[in-house]
Protein backbone atom coordinates (compact mmCIF):
# COMPACT_ATOMS: atom_id res chain seq x y z
CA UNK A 1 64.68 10.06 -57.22
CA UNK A 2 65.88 12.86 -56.49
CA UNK A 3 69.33 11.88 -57.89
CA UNK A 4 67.47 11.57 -61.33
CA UNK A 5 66.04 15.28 -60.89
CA UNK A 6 69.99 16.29 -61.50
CA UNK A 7 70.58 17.21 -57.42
CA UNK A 8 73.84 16.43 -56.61
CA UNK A 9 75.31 13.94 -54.00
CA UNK A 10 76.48 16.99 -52.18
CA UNK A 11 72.92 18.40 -52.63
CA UNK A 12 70.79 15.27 -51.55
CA UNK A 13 73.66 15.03 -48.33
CA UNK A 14 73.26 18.21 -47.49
CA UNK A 15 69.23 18.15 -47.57
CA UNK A 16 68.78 14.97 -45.88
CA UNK A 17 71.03 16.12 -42.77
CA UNK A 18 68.89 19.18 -42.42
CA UNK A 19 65.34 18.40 -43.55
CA UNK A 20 63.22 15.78 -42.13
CA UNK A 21 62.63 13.17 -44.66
CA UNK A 22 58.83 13.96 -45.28
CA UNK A 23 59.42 17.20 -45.59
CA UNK A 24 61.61 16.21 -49.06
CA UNK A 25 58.74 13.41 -49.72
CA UNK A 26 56.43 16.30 -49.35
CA UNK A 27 57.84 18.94 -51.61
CA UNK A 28 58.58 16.39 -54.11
CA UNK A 29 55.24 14.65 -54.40
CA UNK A 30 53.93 18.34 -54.58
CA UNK A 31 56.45 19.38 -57.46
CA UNK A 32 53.94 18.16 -60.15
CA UNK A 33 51.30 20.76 -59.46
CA UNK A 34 53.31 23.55 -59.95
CA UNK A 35 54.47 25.19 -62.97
CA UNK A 36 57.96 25.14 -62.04
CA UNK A 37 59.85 26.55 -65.17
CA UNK A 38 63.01 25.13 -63.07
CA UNK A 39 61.53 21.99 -60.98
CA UNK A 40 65.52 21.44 -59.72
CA UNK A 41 65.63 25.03 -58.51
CA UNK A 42 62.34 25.41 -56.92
CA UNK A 43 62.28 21.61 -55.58
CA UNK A 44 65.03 23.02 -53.35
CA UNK A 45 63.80 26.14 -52.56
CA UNK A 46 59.91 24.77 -51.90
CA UNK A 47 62.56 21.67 -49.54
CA UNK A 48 64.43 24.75 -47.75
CA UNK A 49 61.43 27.29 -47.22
CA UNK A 50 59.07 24.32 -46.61
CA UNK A 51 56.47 26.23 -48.97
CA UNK A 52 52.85 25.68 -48.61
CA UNK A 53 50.69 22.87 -50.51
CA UNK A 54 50.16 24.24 -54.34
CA UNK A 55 47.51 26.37 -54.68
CA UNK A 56 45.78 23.89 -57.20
CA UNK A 57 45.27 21.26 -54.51
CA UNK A 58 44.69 23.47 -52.05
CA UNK A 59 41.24 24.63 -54.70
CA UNK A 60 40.77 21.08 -54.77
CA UNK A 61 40.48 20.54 -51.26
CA UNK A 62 38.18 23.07 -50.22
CA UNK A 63 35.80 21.91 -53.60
CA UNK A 64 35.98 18.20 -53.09
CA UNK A 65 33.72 15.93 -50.57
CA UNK A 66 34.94 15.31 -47.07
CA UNK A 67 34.45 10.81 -46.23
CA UNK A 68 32.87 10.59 -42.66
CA UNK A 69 34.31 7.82 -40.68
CA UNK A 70 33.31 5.58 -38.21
CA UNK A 71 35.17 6.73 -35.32
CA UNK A 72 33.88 10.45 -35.96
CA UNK A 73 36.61 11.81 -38.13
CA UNK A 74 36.04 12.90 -41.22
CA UNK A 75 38.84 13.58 -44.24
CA UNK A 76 39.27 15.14 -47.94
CA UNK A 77 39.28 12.95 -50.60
CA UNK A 78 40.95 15.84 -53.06
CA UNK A 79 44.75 14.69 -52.85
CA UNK A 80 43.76 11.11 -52.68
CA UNK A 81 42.36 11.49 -56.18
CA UNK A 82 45.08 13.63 -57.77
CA UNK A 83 48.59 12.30 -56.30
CA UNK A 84 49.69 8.78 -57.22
CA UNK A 85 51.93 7.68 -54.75
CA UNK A 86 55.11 6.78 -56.23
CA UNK A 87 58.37 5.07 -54.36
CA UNK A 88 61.03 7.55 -53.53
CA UNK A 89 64.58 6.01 -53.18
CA UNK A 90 66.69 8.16 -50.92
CA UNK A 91 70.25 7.31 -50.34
CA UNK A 92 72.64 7.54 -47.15
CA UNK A 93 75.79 9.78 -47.30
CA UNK A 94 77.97 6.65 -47.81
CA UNK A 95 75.52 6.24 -50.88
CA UNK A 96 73.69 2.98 -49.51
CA UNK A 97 69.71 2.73 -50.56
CA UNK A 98 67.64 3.42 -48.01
CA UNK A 99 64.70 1.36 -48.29
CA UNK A 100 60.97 2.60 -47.30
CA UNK A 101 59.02 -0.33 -46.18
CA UNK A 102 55.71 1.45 -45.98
């Protein structure tokens, strides 16, 4: 995926070595929600300077109802209904899939 967004193999090496990989998962699944006029250029930066959770789910969370749960717990169901999770292939340095069983 992030290969198709136009970052380089030298990029994606480079960010995978130094970032953990839900950081990346993180800042890409958020790049949607903000109006990046350049989603390659801020997709790194938001990577790099782990940047906070967009502003527009961050309004969503505080507006949207909280699920209590049996053991207690209780959670937002704002991101739930706004991000689709998609599969993210990320590649090894030797450029070998690696495959996310979850």
């Amino acid at each position: 995926m992030l290969r198709a967004m136009g970052v380089t193999k030298e990029q994606a090496q480079h960010l995978f070595v130094r970032y953990p990989l839900e950081r990346i998962q993180r800042q890409m699944e958020w790049l949607p929600f903000r109006n990046a006029k350049n989603p390659l250029g801020y997709l790194l930066a938001a990577i790099e300077g782990d940047y906070e959770r967009p502003l527009s789910l961050r309004q969503n969370a505080s507006q949207s109802p909280t699920v209590d749960h049996s053991d207690g717990s209780s959670s937002s169901t704002a991101v739930s209904s706004l991000a689709k999770p998609m599969p993210i292939p990320f590649y090894t340095a030797e450029g070998e899939e690696i495959v996310n069983s979850s």
